[in-house]
N, C-alpha and C. Protein backbone atom coordinates (compact mmCIF):
# COMPACT_ATOMS: atom_id res chain seq x y z
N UNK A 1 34.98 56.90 17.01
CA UNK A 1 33.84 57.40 17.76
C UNK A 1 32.74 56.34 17.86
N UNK A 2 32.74 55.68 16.65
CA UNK A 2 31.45 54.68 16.62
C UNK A 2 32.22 53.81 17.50
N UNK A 3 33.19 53.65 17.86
CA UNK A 3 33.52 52.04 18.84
C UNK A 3 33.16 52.37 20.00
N UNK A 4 33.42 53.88 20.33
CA UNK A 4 33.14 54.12 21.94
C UNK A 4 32.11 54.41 22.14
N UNK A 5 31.27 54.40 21.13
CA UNK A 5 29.56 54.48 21.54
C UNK A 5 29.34 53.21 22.15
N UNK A 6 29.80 52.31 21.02
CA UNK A 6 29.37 50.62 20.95
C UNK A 6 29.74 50.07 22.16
N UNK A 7 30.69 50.95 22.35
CA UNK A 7 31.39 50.31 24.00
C UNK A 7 30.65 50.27 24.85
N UNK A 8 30.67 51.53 25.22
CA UNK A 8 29.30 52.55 26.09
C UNK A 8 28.16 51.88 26.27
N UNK A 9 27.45 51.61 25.03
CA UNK A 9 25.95 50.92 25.12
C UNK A 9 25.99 49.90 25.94
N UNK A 10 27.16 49.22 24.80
CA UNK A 10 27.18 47.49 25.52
C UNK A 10 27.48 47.72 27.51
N UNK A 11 28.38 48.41 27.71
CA UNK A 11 28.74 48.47 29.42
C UNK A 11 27.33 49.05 30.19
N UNK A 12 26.42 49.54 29.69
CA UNK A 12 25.49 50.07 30.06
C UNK A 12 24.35 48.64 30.00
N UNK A 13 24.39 47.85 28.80
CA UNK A 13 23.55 47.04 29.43
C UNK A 13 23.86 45.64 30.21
N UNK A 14 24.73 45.77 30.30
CA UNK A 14 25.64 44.85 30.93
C UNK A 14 25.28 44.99 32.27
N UNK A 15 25.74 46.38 32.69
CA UNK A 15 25.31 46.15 34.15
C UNK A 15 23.94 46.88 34.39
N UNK A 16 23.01 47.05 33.87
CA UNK A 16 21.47 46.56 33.94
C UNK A 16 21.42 45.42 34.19
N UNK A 17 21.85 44.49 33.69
CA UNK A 17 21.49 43.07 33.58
C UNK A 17 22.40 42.17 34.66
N UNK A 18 20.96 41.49 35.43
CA UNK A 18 21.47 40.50 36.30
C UNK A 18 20.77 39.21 36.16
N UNK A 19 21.48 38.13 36.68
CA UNK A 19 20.49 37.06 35.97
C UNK A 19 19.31 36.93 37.89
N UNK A 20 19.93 37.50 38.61
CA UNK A 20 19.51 36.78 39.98
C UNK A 20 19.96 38.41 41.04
N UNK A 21 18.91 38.68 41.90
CA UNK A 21 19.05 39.80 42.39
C UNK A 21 19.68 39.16 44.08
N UNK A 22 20.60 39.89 44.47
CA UNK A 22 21.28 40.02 45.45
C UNK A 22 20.21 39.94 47.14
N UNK A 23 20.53 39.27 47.55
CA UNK A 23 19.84 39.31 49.18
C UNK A 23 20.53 40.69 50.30
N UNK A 24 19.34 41.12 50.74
CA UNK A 24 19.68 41.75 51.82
C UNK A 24 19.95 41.67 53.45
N UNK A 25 21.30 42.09 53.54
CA UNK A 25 21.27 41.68 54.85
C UNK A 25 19.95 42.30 55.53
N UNK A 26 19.25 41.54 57.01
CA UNK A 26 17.98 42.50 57.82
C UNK A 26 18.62 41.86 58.98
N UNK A 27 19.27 41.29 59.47
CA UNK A 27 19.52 40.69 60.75
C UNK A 27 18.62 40.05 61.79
N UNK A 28 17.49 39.50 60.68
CA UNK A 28 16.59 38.82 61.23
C UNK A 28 16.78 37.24 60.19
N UNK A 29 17.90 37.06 59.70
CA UNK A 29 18.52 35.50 59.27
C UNK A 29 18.20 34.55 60.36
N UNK A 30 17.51 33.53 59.82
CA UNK A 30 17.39 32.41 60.59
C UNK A 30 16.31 32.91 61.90
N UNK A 31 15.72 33.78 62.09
CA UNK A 31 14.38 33.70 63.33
C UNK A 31 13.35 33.41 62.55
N UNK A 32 12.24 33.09 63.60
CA UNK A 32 11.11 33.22 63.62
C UNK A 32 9.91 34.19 62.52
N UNK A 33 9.40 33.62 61.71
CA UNK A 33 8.42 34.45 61.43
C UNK A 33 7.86 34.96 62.35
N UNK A 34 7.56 36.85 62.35
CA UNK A 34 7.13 37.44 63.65
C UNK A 34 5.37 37.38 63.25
N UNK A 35 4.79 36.94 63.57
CA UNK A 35 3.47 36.59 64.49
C UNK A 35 2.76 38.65 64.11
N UNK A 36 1.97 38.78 63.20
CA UNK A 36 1.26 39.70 62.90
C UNK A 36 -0.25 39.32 62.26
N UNK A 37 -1.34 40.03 62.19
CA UNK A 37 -2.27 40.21 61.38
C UNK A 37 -2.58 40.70 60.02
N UNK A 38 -3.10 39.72 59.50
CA UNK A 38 -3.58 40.28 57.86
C UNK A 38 -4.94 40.77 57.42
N UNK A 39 -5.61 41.50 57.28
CA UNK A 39 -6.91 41.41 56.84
C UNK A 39 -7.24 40.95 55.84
N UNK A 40 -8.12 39.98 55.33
CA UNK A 40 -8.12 39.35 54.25
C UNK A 40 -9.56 40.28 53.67
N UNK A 41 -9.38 39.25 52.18
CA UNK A 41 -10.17 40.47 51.46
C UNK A 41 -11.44 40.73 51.59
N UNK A 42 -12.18 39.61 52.44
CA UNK A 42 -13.38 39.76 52.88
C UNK A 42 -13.84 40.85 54.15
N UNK A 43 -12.78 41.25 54.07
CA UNK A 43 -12.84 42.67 55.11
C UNK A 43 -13.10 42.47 56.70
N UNK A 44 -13.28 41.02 56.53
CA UNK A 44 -13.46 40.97 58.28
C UNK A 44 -12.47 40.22 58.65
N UNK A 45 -12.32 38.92 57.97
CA UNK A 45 -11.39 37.71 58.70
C UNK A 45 -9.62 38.31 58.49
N UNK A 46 -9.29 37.94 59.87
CA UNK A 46 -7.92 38.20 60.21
C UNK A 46 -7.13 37.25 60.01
N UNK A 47 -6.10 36.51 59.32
CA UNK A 47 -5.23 35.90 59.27
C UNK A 47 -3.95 36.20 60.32
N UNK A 48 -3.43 35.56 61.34
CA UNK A 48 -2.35 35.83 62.30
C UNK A 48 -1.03 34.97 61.48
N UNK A 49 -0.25 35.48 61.16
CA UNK A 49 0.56 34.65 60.43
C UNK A 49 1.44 33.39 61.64
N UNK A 50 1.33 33.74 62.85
CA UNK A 50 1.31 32.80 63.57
C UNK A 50 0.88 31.24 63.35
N UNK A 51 -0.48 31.84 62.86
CA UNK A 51 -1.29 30.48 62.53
C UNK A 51 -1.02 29.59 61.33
N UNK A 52 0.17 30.49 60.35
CA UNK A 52 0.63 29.45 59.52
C UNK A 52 1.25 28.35 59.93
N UNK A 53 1.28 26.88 58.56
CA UNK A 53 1.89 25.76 59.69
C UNK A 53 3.08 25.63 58.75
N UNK A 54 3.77 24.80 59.85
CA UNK A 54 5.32 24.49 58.91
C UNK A 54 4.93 22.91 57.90
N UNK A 55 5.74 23.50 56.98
CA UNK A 55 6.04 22.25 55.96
C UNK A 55 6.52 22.53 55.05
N UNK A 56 5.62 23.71 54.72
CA UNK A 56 6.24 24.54 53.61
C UNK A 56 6.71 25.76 53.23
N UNK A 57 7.97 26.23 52.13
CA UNK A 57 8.30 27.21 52.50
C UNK A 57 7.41 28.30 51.77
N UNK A 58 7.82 29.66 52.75
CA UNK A 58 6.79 30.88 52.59
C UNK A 58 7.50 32.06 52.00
N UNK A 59 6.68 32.53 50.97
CA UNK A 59 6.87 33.97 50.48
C UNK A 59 6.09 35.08 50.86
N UNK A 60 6.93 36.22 52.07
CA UNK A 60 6.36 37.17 52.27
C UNK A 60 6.36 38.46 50.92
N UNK A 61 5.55 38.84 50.56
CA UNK A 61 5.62 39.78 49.22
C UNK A 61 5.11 41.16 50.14
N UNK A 62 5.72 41.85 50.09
CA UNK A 62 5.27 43.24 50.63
C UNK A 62 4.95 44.15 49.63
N UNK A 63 4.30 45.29 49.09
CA UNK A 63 4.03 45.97 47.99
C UNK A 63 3.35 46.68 48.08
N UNK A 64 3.12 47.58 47.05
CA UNK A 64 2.19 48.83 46.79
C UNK A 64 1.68 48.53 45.66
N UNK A 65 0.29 49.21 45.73
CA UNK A 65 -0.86 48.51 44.33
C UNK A 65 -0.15 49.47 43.48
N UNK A 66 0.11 50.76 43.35
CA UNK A 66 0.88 51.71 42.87
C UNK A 66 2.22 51.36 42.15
N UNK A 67 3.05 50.68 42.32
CA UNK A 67 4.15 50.43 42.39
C UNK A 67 4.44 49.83 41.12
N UNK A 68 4.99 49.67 39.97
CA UNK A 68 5.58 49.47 38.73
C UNK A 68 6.55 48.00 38.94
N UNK A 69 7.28 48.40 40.02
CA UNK A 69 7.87 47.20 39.85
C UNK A 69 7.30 45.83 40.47
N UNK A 70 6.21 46.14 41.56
CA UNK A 70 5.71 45.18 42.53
C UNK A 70 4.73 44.57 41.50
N UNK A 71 3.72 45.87 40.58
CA UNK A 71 3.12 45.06 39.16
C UNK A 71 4.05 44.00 38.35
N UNK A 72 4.62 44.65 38.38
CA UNK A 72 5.98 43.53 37.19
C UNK A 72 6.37 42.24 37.79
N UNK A 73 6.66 41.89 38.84
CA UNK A 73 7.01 40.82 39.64
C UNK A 73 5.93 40.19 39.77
N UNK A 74 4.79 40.61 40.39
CA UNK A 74 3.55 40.05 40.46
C UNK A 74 3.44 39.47 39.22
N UNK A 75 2.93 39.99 38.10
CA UNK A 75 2.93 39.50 36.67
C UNK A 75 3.67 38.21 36.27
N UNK A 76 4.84 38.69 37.04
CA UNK A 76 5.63 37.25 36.34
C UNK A 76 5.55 36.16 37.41
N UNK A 77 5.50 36.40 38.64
CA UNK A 77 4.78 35.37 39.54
C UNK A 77 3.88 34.44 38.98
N UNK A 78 2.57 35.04 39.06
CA UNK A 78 1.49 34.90 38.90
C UNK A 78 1.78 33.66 37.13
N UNK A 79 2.87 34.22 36.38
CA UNK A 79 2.75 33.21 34.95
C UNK A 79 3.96 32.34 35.41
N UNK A 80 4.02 32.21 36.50
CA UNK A 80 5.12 30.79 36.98
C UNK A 80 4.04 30.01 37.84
N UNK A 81 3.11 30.55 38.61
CA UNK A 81 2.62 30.06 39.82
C UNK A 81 1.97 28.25 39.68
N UNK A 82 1.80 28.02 38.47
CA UNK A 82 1.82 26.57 37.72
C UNK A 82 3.01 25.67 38.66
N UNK A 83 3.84 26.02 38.77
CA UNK A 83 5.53 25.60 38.80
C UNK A 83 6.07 25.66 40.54
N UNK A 84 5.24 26.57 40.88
CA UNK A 84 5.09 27.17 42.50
C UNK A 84 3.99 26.71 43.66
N UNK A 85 3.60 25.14 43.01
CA UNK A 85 2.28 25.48 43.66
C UNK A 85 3.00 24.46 45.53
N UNK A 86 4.13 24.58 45.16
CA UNK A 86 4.59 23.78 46.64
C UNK A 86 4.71 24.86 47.74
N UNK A 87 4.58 26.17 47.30
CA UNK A 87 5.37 27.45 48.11
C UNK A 87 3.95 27.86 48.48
N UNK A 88 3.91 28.25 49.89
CA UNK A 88 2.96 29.35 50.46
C UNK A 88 3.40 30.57 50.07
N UNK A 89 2.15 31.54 49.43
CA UNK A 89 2.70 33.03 49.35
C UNK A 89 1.48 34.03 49.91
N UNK A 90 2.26 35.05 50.73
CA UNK A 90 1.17 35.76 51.97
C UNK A 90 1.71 37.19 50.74
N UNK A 91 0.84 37.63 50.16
CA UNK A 91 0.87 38.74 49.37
C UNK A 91 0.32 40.16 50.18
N UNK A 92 0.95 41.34 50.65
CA UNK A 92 0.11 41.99 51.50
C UNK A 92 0.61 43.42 51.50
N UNK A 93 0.12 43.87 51.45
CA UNK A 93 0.24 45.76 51.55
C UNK A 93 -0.19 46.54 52.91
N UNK A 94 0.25 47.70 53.18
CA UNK A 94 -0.08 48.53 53.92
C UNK A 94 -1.01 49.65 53.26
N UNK A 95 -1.60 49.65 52.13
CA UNK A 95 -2.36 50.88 51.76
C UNK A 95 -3.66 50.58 51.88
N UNK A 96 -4.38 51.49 51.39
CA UNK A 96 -6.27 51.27 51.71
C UNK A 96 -6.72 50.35 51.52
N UNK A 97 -7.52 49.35 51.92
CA UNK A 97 -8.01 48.42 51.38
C UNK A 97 -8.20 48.46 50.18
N UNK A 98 -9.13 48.87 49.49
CA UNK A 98 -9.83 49.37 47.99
C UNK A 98 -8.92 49.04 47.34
N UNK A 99 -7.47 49.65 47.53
CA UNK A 99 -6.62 49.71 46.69
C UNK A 99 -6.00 48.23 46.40
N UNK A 100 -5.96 47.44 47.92
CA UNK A 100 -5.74 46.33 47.93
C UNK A 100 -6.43 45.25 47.25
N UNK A 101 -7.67 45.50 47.42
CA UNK A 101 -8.48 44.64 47.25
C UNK A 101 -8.80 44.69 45.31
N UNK A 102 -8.58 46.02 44.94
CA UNK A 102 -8.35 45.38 43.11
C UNK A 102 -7.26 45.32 42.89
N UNK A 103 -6.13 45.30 43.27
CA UNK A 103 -4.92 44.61 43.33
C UNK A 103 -5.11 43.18 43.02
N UNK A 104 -5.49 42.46 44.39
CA UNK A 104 -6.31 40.83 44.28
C UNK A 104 -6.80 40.47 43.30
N UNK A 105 -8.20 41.77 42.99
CA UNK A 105 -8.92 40.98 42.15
C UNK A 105 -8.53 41.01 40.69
N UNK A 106 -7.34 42.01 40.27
CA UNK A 106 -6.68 42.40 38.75
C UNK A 106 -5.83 40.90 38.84
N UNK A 107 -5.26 40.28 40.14
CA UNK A 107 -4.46 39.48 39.55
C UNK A 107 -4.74 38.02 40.03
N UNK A 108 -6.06 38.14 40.25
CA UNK A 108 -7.03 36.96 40.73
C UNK A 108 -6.50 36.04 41.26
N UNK A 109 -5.60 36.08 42.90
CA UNK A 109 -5.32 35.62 43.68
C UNK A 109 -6.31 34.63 44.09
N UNK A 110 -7.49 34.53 43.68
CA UNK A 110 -8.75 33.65 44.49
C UNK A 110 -8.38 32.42 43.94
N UNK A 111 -7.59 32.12 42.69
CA UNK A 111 -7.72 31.19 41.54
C UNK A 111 -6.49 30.24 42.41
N UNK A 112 -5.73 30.70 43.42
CA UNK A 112 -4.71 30.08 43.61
C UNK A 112 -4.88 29.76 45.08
N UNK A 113 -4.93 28.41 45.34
CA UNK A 113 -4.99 27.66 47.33
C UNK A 113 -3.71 28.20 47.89
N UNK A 114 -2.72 28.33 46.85
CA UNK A 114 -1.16 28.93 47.69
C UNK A 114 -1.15 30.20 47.77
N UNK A 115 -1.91 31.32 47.54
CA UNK A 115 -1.69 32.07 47.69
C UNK A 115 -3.21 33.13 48.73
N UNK A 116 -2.48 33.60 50.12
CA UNK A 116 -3.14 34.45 50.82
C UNK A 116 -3.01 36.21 50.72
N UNK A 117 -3.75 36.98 50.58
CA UNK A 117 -3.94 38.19 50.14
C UNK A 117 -4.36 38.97 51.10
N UNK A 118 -3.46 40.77 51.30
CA UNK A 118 -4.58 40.79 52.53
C UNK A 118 -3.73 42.16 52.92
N UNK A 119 -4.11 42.92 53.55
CA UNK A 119 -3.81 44.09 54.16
C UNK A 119 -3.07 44.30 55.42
N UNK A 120 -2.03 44.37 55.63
CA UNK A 120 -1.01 44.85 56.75
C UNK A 120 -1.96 46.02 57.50
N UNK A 121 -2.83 46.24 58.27
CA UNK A 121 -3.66 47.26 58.58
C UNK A 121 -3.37 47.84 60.04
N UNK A 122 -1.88 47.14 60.40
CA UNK A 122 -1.38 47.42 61.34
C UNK A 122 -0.55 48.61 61.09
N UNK A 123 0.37 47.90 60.25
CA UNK A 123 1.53 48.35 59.54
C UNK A 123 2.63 47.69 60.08
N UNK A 124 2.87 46.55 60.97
CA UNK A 124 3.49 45.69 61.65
C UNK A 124 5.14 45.33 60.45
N UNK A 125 4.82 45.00 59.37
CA UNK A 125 6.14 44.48 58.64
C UNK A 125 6.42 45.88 58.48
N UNK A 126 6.06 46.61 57.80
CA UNK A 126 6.61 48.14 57.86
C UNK A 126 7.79 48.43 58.65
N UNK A 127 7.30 48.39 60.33
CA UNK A 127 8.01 48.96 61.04
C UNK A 127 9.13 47.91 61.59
N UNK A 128 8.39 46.49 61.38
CA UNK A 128 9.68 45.31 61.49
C UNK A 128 10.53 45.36 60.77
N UNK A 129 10.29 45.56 59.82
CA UNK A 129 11.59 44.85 58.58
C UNK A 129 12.22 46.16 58.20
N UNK A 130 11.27 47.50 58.43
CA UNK A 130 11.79 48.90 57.66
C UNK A 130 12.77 48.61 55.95
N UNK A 131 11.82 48.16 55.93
CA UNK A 131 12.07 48.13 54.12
C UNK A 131 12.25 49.65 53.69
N UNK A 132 13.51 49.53 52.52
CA UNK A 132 14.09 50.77 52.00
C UNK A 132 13.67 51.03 51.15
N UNK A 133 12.23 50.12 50.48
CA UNK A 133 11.76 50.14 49.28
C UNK A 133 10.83 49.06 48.69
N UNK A 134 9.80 48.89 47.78
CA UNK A 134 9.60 47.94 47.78
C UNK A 134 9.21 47.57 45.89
N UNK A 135 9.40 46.47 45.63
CA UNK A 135 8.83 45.22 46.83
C UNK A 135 9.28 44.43 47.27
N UNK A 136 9.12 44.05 48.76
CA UNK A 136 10.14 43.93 49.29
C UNK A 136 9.77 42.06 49.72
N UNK A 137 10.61 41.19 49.40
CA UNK A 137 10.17 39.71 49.48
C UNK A 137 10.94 39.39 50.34
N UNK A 138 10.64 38.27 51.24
CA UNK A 138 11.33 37.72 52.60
C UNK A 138 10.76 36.46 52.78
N UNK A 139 12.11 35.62 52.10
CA UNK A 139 11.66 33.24 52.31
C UNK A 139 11.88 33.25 53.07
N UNK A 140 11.10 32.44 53.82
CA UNK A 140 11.11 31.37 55.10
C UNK A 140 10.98 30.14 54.57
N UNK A 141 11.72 29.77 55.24
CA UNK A 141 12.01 27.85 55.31
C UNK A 141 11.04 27.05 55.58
N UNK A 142 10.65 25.84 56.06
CA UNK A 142 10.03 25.31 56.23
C UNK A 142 9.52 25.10 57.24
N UNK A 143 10.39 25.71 58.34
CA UNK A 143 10.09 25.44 59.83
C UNK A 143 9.65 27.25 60.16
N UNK A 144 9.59 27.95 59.19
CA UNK A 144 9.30 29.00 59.08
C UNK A 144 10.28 29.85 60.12
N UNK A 145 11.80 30.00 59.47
CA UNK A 145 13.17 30.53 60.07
C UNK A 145 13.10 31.74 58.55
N UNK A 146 13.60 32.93 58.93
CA UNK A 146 13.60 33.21 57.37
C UNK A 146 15.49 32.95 56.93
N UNK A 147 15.40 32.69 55.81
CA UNK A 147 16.22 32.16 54.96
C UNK A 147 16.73 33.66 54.30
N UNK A 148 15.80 34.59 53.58
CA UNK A 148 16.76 35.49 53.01
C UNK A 148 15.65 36.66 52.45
N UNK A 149 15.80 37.64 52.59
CA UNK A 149 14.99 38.86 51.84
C UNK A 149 15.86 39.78 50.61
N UNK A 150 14.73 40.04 50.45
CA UNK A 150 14.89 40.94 48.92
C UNK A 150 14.06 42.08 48.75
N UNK A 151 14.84 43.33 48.30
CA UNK A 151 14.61 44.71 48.14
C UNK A 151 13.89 44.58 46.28
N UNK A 152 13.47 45.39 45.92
CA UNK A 152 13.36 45.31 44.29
C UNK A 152 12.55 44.56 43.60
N UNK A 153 12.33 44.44 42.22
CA UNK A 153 12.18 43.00 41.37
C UNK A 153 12.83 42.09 41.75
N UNK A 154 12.46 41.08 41.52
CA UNK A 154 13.22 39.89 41.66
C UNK A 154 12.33 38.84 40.92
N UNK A 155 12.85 37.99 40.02
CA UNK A 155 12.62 37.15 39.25
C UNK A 155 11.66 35.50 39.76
N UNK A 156 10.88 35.19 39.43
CA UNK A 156 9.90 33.84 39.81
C UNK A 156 10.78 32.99 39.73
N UNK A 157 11.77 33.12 38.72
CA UNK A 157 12.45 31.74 39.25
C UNK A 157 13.75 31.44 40.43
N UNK A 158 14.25 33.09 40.56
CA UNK A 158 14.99 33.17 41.79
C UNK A 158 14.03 32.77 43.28
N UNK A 159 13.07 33.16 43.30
CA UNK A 159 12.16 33.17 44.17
C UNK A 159 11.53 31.73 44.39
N UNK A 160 11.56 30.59 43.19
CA UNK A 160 11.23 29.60 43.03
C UNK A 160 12.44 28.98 43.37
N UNK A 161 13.83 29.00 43.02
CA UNK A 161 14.80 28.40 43.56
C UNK A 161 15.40 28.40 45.04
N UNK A 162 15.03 29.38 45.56
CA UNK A 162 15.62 29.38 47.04
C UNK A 162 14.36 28.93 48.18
N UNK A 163 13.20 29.10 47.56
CA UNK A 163 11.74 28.32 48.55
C UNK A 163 12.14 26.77 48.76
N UNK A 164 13.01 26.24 47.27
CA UNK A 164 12.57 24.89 47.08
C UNK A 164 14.01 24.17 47.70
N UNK A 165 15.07 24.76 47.56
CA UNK A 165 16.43 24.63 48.32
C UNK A 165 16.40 24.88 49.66
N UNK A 166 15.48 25.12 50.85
CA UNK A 166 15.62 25.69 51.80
C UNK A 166 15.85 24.25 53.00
């Protein structure tokens, strides 16, 4: 009886455990970053992601201030971002500002030149990408083609390895 517990446990954390989370197909591989508005946290200025330039590659982070796992990723972002400072990252939500905006300031996005913050107030990626969940991350390359998205957690250094391979 005790072996088939031991069994049990172990197969149980086994497949919990991944070292690197799986990409989702969206059938938007290889286009264009689509050209939307951000509100940034100063409540007036609009960021057009249009207006980003190529050179470097980009992390779209989609999320909810709410969200457990989008906290958790953020967290561990944020204690890699030392290591990240070659990657553009557009951090951005669809919920109230307010909510957004101590989001920012809990994880003091101001402290970092790579990183832009800001409110989907359209709801534009929402209805583009129809994410099944979030948080939902999407690299672009350098010429800003996207390269690959992700549903879930996903790890700083997965996220750090495929920006820098692109």
């Amino acid at each position: 009886m005790k072996r088939i517990i031991i069994v049990g446990l172990s197969l149980c954390l086994l497949s919990c455990h991944r070292n690197y989370r799986p990409a989702i197909k969206t059938g938007f591989e290889g286009t264009t970053l689509p050209a939307f508005n951000i509100l940034l946290s100063d409540s007036t200025t609009q960021l057009n992601t249009a207006s980003i330039p190529e050179g470097k590659s980009i992390v779209m982070l989609f999320y909810s201030p709410q969200c457990p796992y989008c906290r958790a990723e953020m967290t561990n972002i944020m204690k890699n971002m030392s290591t990240m400072a070659g990657i553009r990252f557009y951090i951005f939500t669809n919920f109230p500002f307010g909510q957004f905006k101590a989001f920012a300031e809990h994880y003091q996005f101001y402290k970092y030149a790579n990183i832009v913050a800001g409110q989907d107030y359209t709801n534009f990626f929402m209805e583009h990408f129809k994410p099944l969940g979030i948080p939902y991350t999407a690299i672009y390359t350098k010429d800003k083609k996207l390269n690959q998205a992700f549903m879930g957690l996903m790890p700083a250094d997965q996220i750090k390895s495929i920006a820098e391979n692109d």
